[in-house]
C-alpha atoms as a PDB file:
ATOM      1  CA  UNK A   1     134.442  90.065  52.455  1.00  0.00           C
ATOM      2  CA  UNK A   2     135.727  87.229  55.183  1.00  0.00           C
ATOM      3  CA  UNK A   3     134.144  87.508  58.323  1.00  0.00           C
ATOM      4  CA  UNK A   4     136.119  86.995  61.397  1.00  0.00           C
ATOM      5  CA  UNK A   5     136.099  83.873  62.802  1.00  0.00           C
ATOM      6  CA  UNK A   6     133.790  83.374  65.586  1.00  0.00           C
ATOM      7  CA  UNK A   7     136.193  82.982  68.784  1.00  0.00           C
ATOM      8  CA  UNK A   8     138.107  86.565  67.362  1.00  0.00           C
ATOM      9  CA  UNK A   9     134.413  88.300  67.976  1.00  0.00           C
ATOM     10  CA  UNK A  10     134.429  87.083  71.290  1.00  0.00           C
ATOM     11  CA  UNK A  11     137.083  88.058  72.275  1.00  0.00           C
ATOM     12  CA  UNK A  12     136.895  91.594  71.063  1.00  0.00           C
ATOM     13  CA  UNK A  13     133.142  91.310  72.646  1.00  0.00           C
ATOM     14  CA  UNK A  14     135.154  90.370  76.086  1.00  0.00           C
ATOM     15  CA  UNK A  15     137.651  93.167  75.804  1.00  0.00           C
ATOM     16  CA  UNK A  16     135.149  95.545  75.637  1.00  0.00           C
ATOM     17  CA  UNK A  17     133.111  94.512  78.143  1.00  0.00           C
ATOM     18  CA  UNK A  18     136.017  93.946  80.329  1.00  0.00           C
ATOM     19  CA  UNK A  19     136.963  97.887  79.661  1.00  0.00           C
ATOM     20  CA  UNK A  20     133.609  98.926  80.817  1.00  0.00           C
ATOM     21  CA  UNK A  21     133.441  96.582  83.919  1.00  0.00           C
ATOM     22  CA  UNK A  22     136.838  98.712  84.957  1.00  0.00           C
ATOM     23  CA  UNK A  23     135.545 101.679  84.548  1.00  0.00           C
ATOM     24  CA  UNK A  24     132.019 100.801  86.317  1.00  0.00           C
ATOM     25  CA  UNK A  25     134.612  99.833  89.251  1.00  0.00           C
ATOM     26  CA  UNK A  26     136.094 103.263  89.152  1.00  0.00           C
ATOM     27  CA  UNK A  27     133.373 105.320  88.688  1.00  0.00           C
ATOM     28  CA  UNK A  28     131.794 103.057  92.155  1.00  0.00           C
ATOM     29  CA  UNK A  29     135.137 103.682  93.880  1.00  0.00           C
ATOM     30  CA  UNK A  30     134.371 107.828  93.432  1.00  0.00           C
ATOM     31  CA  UNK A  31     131.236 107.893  94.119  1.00  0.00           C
ATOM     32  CA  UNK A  32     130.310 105.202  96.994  1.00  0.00           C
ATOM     33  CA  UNK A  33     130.436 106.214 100.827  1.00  0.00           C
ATOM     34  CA  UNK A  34     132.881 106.454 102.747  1.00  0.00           C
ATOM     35  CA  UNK A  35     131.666 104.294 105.639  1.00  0.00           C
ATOM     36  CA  UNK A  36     131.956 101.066 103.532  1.00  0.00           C
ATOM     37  CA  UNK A  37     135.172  99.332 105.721  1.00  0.00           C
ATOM     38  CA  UNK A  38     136.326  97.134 102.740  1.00  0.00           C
ATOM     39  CA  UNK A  39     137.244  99.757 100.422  1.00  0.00           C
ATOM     40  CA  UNK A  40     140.142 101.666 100.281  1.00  0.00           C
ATOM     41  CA  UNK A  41     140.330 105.570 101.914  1.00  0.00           C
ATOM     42  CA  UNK A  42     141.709 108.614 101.284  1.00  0.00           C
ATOM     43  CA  UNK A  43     144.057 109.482  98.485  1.00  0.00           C
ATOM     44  CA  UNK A  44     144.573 105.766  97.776  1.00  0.00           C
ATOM     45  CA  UNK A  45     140.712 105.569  96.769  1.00  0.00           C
ATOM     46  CA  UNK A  46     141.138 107.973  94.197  1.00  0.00           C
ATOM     47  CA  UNK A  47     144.508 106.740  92.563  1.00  0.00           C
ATOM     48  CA  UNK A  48     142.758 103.472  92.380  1.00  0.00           C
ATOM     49  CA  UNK A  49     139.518 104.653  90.939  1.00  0.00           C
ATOM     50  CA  UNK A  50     141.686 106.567  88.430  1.00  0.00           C
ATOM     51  CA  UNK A  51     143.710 104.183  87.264  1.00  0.00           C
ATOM     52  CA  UNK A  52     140.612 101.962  86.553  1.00  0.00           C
ATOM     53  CA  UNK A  53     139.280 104.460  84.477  1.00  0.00           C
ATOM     54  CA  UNK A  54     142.286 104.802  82.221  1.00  0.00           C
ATOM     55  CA  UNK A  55     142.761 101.194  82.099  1.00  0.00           C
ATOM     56  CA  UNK A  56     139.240 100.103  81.163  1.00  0.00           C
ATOM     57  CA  UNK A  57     138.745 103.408  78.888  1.00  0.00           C
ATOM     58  CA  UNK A  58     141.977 101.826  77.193  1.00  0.00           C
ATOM     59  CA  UNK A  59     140.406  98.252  76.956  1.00  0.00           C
ATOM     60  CA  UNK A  60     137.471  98.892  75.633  1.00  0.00           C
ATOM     61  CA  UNK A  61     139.172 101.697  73.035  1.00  0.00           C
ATOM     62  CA  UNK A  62     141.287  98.878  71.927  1.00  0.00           C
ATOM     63  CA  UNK A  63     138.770  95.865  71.822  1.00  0.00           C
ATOM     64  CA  UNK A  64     136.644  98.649  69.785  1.00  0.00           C
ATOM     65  CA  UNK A  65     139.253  99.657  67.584  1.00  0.00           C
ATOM     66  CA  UNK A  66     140.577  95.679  66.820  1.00  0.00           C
ATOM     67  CA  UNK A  67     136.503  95.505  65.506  1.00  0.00           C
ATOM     68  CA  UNK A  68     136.531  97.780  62.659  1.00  0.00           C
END
């Protein structure tokens, strides 16, 4: 059996990593303070953090999926 060539891993590798660098992002935008001034507030915070999730859950399901 081939293997891959090397600059195919790394990307996978990246995608993946990439997926769970969003969702770190999200998961920080639920459950950091509120008294932070850069970060977004209220209902905005939320929509943010959840579309993060879904988006790097996504990106890494996909970079994981293109490896097998």
């Amino acid at each position: 059996m081939r293997q891959k060539p090397s600059g195919d891993l790394i990307s996978l590798y990246l995608n993946v990593l990439m997926g769970l660098l969003y969702m770190g992002g999200g998961i920080y935008l639920i459950a950091s303070s509120q008294s932070f001034g850069l970060l977004p507030r209220g209902t905005f915070r939320y929509l943010l953090a959840g579309l993060l999730l879904i988006y790097g859950a996504f990106r890494a399901y996909r970079g994981v999926q293109r490896l097998f």
